[in-house]
N, C-alpha and C. Protein backbone atom coordinates (compact mmCIF):
# COMPACT_ATOMS: atom_id res chain seq x y z
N UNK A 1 0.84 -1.18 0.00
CA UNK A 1 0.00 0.00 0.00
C UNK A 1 0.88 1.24 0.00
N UNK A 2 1.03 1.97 -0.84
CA UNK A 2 1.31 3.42 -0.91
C UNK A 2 1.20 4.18 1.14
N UNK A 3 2.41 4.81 1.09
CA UNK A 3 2.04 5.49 2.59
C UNK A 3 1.36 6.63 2.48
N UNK A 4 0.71 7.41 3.37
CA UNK A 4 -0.25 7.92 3.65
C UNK A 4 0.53 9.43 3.10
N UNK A 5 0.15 10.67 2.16
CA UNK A 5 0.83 11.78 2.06
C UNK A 5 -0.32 13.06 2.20
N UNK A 6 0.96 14.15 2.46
CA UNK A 6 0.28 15.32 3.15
C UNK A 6 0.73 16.44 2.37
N UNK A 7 0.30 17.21 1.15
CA UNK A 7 1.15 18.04 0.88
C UNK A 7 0.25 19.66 1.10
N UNK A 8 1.26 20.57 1.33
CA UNK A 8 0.32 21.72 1.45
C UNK A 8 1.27 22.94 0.82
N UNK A 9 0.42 23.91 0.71
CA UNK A 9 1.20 24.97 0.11
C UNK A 9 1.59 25.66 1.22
N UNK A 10 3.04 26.79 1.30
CA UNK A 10 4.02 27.30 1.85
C UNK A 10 2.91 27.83 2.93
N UNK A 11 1.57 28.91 3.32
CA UNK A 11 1.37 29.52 3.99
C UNK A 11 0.10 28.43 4.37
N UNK A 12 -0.34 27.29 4.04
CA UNK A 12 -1.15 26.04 4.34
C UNK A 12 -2.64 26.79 3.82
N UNK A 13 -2.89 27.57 2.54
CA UNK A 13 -3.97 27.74 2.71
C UNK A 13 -4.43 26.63 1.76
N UNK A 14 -4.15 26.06 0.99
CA UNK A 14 -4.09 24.29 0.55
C UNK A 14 -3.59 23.51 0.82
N UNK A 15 -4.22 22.40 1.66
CA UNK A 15 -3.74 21.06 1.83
C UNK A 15 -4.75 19.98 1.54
N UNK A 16 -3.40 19.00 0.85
CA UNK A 16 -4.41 17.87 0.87
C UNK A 16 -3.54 16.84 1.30
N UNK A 17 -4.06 15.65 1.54
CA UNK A 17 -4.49 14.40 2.09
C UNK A 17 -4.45 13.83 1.83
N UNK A 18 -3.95 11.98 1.79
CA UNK A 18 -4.40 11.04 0.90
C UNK A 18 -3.95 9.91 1.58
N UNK A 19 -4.75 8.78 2.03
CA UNK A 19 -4.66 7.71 3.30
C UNK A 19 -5.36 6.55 2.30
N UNK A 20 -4.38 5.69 2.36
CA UNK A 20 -4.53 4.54 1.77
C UNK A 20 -4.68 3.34 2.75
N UNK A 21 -6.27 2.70 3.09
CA UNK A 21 -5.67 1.71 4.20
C UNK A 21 -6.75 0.42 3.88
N UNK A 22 -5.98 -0.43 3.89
CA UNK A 22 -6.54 -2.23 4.00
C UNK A 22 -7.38 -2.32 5.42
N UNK A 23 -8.63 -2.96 5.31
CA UNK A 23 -9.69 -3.24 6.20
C UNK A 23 -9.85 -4.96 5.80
N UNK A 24 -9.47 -5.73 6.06
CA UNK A 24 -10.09 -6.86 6.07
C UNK A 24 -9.96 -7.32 4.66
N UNK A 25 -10.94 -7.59 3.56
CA UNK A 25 -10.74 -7.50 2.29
C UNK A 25 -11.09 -6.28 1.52
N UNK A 26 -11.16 -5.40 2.16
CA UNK A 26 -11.55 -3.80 1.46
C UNK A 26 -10.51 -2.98 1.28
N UNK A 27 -10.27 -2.26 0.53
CA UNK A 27 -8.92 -0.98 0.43
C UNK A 27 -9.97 0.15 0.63
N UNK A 28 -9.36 0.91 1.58
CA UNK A 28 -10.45 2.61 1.86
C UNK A 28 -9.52 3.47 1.40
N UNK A 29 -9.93 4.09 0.67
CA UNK A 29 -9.21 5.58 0.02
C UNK A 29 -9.87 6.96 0.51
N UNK A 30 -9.17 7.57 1.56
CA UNK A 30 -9.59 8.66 1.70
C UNK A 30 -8.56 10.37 1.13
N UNK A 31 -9.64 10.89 0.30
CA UNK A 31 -9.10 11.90 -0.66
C UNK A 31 -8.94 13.19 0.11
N UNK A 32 -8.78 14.00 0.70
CA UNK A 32 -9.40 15.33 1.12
C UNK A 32 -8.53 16.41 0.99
N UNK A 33 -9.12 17.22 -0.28
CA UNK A 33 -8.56 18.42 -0.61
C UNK A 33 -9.06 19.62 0.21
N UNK A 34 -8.37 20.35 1.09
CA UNK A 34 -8.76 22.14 1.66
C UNK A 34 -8.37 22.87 0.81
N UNK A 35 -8.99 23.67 0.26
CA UNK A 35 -8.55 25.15 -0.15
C UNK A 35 -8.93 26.35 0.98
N UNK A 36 -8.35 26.77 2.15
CA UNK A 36 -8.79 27.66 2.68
C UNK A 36 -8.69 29.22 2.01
N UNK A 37 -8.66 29.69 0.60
CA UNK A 37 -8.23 30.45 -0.03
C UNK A 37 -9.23 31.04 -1.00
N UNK A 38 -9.84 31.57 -1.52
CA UNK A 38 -10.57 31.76 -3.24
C UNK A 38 -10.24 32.42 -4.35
N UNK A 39 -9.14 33.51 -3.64
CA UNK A 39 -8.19 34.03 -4.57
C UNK A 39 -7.08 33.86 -3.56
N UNK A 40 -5.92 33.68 -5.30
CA UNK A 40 -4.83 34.04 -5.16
C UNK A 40 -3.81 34.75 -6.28
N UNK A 41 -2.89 35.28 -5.84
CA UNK A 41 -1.77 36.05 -6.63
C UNK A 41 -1.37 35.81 -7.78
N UNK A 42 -1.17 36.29 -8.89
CA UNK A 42 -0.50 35.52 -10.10
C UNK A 42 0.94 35.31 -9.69
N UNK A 43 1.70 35.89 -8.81
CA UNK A 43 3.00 35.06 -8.23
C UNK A 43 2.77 34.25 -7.78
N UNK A 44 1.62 33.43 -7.40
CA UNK A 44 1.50 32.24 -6.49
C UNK A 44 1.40 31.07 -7.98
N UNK A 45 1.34 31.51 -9.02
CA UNK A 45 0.86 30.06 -9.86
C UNK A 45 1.49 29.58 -9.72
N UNK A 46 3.03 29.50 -10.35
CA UNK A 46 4.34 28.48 -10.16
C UNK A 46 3.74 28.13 -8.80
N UNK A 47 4.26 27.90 -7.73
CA UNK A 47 3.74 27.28 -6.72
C UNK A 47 2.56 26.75 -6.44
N UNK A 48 1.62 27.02 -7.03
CA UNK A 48 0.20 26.54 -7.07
C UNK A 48 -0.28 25.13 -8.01
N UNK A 49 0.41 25.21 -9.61
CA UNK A 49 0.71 25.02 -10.40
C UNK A 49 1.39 23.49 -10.14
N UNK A 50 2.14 23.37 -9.49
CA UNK A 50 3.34 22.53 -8.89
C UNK A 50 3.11 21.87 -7.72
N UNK A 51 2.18 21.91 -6.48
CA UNK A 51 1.19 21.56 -6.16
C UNK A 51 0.17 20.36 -6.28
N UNK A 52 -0.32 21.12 -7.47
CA UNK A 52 -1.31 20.35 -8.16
C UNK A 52 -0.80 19.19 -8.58
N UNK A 53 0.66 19.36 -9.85
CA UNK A 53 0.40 18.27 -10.07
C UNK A 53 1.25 17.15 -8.90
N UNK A 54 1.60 17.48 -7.85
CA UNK A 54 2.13 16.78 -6.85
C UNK A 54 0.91 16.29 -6.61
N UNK A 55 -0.17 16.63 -6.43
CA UNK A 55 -1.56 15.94 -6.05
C UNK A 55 -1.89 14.94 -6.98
N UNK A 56 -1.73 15.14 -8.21
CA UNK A 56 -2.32 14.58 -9.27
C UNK A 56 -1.38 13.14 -9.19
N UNK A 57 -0.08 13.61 -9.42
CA UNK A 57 1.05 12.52 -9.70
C UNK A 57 0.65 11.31 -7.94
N UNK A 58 0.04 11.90 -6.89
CA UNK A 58 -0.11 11.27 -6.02
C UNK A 58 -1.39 10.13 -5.88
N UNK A 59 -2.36 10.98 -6.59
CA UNK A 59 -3.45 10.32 -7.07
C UNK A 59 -3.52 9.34 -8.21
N UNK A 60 -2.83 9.34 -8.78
CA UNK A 60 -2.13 8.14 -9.92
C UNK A 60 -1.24 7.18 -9.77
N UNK A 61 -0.88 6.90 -8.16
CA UNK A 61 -0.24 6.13 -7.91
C UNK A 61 -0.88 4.57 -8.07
N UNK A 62 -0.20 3.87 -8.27
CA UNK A 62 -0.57 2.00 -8.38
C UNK A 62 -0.70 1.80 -7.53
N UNK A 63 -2.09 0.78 -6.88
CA UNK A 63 -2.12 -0.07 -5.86
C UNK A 63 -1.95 -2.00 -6.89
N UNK A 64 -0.91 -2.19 -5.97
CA UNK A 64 -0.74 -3.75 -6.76
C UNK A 64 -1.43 -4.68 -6.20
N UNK A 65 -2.56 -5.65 -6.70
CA UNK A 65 -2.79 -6.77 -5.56
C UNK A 65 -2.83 -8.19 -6.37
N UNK A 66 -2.00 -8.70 -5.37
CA UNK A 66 -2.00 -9.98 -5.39
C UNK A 66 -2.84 -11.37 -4.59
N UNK A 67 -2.98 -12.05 -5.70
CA UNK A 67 -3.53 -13.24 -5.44
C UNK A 67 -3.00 -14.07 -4.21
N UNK A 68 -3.60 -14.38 -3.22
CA UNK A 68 -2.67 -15.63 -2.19
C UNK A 68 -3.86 -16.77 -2.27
């Protein structure tokens, strides 16, 4: 299972979340994006921008399962 990641932007007004956990025969995926923000700066894109796709590239990760 992928470990559990936390990424947020420099002043935390975005963070997100992402908890990968085995229950028995179930996998639970919990997603949770904050934006505490509604605007922001056009100096903030690069950083915003970069972010994202850290979220994205995190959300595209492989879960492998095998047969026993």
């Amino acid at each position: 299972m992928p470990n559990p990641i936390r990424i947020s932007s420099e002043n935390k007004e975005i963070v997100f979340t992402l908890n990968i956990s085995k229950q028995e025969n179930k996998i639970q995926i919990s997603c949770i994006k904050e934006i505490n923000n509604s605007i922001f700066a056009a100096g903030d894109y690069n950083g915003l921008k970069d972010l994202f796709q850290k979220m994205i590239a995190s959300q595209n990760e492989k879960i492998v399962l095998k047969k026993i």
